[in-house]
C-alpha atoms as a PDB file:
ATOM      1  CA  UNK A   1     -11.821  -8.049  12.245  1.00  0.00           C
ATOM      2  CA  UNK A   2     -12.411  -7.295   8.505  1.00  0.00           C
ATOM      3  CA  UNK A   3      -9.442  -5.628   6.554  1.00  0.00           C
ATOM      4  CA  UNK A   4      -9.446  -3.725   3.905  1.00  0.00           C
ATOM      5  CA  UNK A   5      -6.900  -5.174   1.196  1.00  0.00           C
ATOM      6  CA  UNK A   6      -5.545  -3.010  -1.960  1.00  0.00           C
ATOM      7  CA  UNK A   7      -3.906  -5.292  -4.196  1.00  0.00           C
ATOM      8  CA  UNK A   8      -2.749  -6.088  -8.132  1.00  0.00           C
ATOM      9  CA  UNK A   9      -3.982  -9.414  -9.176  1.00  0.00           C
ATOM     10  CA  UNK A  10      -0.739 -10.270 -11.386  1.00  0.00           C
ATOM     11  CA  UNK A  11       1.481  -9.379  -8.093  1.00  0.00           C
ATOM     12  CA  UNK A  12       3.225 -12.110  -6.311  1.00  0.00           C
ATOM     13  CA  UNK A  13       3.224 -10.482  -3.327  1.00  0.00           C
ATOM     14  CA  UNK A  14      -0.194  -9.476  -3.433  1.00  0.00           C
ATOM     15  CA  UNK A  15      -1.017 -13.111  -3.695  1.00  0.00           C
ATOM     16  CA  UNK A  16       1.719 -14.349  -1.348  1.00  0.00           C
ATOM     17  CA  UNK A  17      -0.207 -12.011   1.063  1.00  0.00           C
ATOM     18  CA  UNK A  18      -3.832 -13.089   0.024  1.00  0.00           C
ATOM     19  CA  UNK A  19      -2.585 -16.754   0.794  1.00  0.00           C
ATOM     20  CA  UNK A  20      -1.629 -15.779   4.022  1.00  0.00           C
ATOM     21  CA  UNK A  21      -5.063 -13.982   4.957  1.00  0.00           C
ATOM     22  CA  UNK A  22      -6.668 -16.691   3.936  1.00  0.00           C
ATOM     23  CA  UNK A  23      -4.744 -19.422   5.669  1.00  0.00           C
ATOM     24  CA  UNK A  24      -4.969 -17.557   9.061  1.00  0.00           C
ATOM     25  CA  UNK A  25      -9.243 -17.068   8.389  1.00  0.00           C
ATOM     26  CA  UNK A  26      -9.370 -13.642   7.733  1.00  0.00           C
ATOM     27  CA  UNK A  27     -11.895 -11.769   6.043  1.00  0.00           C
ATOM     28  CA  UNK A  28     -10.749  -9.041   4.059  1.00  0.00           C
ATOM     29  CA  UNK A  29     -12.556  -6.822   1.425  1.00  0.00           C
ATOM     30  CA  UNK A  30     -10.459  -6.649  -1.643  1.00  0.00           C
ATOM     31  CA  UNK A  31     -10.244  -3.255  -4.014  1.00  0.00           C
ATOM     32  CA  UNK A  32      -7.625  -3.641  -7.442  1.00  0.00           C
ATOM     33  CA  UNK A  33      -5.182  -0.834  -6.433  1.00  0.00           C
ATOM     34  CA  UNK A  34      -5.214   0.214  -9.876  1.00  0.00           C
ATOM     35  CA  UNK A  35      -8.776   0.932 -10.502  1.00  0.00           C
ATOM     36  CA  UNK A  36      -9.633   1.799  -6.810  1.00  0.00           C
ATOM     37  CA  UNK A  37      -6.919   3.271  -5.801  1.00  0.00           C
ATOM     38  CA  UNK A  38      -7.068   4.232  -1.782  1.00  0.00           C
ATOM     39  CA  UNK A  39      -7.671   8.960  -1.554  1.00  0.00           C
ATOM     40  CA  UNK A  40      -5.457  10.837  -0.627  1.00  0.00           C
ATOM     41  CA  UNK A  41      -7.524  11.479   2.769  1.00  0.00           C
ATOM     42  CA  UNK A  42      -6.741   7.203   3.623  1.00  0.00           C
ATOM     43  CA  UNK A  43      -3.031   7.896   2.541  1.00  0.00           C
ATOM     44  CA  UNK A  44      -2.441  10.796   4.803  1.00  0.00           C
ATOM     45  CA  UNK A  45      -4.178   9.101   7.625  1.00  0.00           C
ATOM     46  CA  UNK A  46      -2.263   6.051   7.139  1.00  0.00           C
ATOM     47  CA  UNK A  47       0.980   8.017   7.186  1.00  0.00           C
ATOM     48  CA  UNK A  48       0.454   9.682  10.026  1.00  0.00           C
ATOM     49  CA  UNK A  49      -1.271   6.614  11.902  1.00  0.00           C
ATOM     50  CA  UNK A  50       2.205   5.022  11.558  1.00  0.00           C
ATOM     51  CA  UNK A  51       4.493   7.712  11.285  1.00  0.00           C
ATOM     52  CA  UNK A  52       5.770   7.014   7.554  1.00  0.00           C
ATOM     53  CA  UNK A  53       7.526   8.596   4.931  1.00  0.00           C
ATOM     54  CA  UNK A  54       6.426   9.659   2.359  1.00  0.00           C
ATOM     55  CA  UNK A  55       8.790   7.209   0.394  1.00  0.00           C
ATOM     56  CA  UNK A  56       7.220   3.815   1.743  1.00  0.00           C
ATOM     57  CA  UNK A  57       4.420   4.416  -0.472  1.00  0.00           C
ATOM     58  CA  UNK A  58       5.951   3.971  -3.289  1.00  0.00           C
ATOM     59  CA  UNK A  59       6.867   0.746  -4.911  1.00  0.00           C
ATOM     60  CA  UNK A  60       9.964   1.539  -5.576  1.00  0.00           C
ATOM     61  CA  UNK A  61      10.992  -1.306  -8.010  1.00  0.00           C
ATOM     62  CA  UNK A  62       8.272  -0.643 -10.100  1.00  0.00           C
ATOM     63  CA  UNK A  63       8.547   0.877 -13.937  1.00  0.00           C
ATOM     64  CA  UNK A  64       6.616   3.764 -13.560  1.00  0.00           C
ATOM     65  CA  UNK A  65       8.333   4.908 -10.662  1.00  0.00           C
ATOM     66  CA  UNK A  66      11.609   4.878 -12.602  1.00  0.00           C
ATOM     67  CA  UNK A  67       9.856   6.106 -15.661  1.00  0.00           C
ATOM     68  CA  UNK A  68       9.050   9.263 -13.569  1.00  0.00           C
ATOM     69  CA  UNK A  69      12.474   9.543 -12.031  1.00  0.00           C
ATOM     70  CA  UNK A  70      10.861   9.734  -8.368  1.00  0.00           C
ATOM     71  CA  UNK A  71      14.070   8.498  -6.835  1.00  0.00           C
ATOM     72  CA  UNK A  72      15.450  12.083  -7.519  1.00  0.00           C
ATOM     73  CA  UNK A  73      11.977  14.107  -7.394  1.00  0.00           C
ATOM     74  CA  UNK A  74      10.301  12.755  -3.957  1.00  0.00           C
ATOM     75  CA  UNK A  75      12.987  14.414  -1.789  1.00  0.00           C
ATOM     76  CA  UNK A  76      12.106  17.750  -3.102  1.00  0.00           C
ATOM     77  CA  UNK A  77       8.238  17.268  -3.701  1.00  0.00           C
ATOM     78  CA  UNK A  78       5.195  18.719  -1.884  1.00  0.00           C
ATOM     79  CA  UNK A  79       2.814  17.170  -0.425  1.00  0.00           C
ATOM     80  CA  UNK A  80       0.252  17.759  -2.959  1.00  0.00           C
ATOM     81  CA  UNK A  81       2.785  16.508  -5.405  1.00  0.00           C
ATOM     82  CA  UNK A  82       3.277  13.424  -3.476  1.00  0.00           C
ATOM     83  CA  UNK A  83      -0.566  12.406  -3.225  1.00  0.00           C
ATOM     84  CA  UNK A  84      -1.206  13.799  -6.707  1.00  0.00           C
ATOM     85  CA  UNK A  85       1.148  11.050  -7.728  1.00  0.00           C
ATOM     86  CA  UNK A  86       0.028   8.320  -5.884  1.00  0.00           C
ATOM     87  CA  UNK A  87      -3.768   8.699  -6.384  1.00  0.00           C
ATOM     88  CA  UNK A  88      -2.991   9.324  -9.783  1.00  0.00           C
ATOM     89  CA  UNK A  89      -1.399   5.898 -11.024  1.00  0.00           C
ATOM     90  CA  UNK A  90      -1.853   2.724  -8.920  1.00  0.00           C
ATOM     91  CA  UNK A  91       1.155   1.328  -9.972  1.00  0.00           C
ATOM     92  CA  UNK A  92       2.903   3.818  -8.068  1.00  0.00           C
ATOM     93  CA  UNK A  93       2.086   2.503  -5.104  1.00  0.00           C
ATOM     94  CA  UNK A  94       3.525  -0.213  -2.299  1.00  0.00           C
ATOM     95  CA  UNK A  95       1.697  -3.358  -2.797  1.00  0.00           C
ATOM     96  CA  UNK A  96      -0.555  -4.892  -0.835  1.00  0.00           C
ATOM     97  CA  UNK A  97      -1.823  -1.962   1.512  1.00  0.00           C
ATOM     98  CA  UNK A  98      -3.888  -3.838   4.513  1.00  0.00           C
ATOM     99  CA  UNK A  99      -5.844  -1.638   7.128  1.00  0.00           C
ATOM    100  CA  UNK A 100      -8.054  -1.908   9.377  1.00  0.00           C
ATOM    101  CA  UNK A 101      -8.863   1.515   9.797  1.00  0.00           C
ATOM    102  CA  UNK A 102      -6.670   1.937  12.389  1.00  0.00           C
ATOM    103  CA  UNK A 103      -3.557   0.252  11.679  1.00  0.00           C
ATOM    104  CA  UNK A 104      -1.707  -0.170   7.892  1.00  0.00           C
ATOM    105  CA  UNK A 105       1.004  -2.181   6.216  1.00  0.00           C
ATOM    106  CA  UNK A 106       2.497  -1.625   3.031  1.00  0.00           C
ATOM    107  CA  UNK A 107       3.672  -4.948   1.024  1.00  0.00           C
ATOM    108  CA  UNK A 108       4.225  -8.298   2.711  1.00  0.00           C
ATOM    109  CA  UNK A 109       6.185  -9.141   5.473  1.00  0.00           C
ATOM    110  CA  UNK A 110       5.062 -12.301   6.935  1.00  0.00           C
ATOM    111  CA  UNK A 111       6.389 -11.200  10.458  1.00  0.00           C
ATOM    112  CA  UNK A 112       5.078  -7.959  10.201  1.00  0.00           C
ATOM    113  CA  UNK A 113       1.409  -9.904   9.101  1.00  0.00           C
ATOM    114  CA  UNK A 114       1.866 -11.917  12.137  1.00  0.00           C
ATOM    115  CA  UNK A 115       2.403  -9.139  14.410  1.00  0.00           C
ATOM    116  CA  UNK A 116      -0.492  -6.972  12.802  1.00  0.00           C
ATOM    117  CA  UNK A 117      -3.570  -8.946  11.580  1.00  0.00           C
ATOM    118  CA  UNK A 118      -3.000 -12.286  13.615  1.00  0.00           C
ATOM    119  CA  UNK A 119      -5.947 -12.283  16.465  1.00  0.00           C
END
């Protein structure tokens, strides 16, 4: 099974979750979440797919997000508002995102990579 795998290069997790991948063999296409950011057509399938908030997109603890004070604006923002942000600015979103076109995780649980990707 290839996965598709959105990271940031300087992220810890990103690379905590690469490492993983790798260890377990497997094969994964990367895109920089900043410069390919996923559309908003793969984010609304993805959060349906697995019944998600809105709000797990975001990273949360990131400077931009508290630069745009989303903590207090998601709650009351559209939907359009919601995927204009996040395919606007990679930074604004949960890092690493691993699919496999049917299935997604947002940032890196090693359980939760266990229970997903592990064949």
């Amino acid at each position: 099974m290839a996965l598709t795998f959105y990271g940031y290069p300087p992220c810890g997790t990103c690379r905590k979750a690469k490492k993983w991948l790798e260890k377990e063999n497997i094969s994964f296409e990367e895109y920089h979440i900043v410069k390919h950011p996923p559309s908003r057509e793969e984010l609304k399938a993805w959060k349906e797919q697995e019944g998600l908030e809105w709000k797990h997109f975001f990273n949360t603890s990131g400077k931009k997000y508290r630069e745009m004070d989303l903590k207090t604006r998601l709650p009351k923002a559209s939907e359009k508002e919601v995927l204009e942000w996040l395919t606007s600015d990679g930074m604004l979103l949960k890092r690493p995102i691993v699919t496999d076109g049917e299935s997604v995780t947002l940032g890196f649980k090693e359980p939760v990579f266990e229970e997903k990707w592990k064949a």
